[in-house]
Protein backbone atom coordinates (compact mmCIF):
# COMPACT_ATOMS: atom_id res chain seq x y z
CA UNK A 1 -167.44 42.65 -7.44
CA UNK A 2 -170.41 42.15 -5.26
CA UNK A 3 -171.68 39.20 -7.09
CA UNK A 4 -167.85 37.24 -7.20
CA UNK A 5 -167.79 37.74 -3.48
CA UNK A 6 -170.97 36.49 -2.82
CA UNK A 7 -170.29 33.28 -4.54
CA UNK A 8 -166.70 32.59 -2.67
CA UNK A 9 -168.89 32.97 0.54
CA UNK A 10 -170.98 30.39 -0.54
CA UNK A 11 -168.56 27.79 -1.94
CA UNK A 12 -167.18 28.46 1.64
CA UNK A 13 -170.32 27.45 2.85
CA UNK A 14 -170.61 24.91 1.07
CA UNK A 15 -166.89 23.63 1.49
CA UNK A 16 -166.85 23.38 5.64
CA UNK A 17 -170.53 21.59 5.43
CA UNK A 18 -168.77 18.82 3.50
CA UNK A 19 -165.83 18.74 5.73
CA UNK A 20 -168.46 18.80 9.22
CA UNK A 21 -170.30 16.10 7.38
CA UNK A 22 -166.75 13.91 7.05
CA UNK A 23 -165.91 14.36 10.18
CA UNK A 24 -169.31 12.77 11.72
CA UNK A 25 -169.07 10.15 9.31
CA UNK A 26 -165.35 9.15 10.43
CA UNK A 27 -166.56 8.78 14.29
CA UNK A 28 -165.11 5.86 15.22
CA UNK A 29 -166.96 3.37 18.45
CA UNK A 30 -165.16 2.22 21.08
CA UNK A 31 -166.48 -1.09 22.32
CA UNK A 32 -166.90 -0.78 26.52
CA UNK A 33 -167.58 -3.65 28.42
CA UNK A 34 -171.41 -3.55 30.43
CA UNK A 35 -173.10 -5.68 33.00
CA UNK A 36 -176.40 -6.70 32.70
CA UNK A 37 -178.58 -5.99 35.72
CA UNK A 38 -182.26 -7.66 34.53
CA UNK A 39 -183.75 -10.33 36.04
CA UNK A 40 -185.86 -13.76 34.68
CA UNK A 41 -188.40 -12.03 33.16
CA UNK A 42 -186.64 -8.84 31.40
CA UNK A 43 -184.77 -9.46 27.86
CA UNK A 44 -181.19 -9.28 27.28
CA UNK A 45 -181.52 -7.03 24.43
CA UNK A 46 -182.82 -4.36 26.55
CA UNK A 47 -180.08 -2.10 26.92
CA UNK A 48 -181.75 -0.35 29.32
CA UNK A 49 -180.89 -2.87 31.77
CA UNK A 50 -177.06 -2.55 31.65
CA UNK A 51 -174.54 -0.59 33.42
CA UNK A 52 -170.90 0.21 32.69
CA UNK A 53 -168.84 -2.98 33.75
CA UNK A 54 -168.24 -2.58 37.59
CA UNK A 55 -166.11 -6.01 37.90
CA UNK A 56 -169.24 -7.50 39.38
CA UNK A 57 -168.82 -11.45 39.44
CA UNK A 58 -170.79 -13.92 37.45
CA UNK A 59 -171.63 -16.72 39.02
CA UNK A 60 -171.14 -20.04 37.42
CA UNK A 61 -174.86 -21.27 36.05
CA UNK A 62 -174.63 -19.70 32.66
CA UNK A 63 -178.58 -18.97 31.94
CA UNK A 64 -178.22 -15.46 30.58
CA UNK A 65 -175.93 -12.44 29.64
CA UNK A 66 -173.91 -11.26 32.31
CA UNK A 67 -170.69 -9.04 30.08
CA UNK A 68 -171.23 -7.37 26.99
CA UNK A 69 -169.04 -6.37 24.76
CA UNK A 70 -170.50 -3.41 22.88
CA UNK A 71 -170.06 0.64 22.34
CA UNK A 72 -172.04 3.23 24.17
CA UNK A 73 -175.58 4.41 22.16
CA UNK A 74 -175.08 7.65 20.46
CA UNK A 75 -178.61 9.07 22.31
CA UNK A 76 -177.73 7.21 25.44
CA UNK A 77 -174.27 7.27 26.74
CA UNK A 78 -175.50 5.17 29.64
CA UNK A 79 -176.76 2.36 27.61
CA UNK A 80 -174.96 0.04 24.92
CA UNK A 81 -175.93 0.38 21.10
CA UNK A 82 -178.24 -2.44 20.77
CA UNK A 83 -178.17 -1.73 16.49
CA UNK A 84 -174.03 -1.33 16.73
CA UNK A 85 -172.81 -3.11 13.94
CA UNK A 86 -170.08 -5.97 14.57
CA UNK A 87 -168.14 -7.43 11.47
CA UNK A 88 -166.24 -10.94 11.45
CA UNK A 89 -164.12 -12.35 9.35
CA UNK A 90 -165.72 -14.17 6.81
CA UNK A 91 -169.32 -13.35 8.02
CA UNK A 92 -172.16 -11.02 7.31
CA UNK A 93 -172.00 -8.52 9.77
CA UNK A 94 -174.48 -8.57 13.19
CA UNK A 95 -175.94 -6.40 15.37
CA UNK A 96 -175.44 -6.81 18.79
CA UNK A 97 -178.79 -7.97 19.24
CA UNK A 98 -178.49 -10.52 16.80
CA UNK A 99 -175.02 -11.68 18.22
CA UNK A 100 -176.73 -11.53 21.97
CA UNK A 101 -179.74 -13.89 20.59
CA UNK A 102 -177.07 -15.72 19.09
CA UNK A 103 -175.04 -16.55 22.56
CA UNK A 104 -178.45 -17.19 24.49
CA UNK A 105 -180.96 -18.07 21.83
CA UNK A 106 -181.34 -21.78 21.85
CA UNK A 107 -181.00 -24.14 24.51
CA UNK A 108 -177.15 -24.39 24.51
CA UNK A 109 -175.59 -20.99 25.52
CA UNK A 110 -172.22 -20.03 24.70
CA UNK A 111 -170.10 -16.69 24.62
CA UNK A 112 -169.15 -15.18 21.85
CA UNK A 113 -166.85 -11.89 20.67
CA UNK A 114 -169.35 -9.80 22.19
CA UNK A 115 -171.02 -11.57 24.98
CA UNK A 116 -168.04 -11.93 27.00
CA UNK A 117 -169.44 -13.78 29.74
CA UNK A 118 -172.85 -15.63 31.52
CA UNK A 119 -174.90 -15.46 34.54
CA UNK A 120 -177.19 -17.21 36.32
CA UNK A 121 -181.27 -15.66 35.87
């Protein structure tokens, strides 16, 4: 009797491990929107150098990233998830690196689904 309980404990065990595991795996990111605060000679992709969106202007000249589209880092609350993933239609999906470099890469800048807006350096 020992032995039959012993095993139902452990396919307990076993059982909500599974079900914790699902549950982490289901955790679903909700894009914020972020300002970035760095100046001429700091990177974009440095997501130590955004805030949470305070409805700062800016500016017309558009040089750099000003709003960012992204979700929060899972270490880093504070800070967007520079390796979030971001899926279009019809395209290999991104990170939000990648789709940052892509807005202010080459010499023409331009917005895109998750650089919302630009700035002047």
């Amino acid at each position: 009797m020992t032995l039959g309980i012993s095993l139902s404990a452990n396919a307990q065990s076993i059982k909500s491990e599974k079900e914790v595991k699902a549950e982490k795996e289901s955790v679903v990111l909700t894009n914020q929107t972020w300002h970035y605060n760095g100046g001429p000679s700091d990177s974009p992709t440095d997501a130590s150098k955004y805030t949470l969106d305070d409805n700062e202007p800016c500016g017309i000249t558009q040089e750099t990233v000003c709003k960012l589209f992204a979700p929060a880092s899972p270490s880093n609350p504070n800070q967007p998830d520079m390796s979030a993933s971001v899926s279009l239609p019809g395209q290999p999906s991104q990170t939000i690196t990648q789709r940052i470099n892509n807005a202010v890469g080459g010499s023409s800048k331009q917005t895109n689904e998750t650089v919302l807006s630009l700035r002047p350096l």
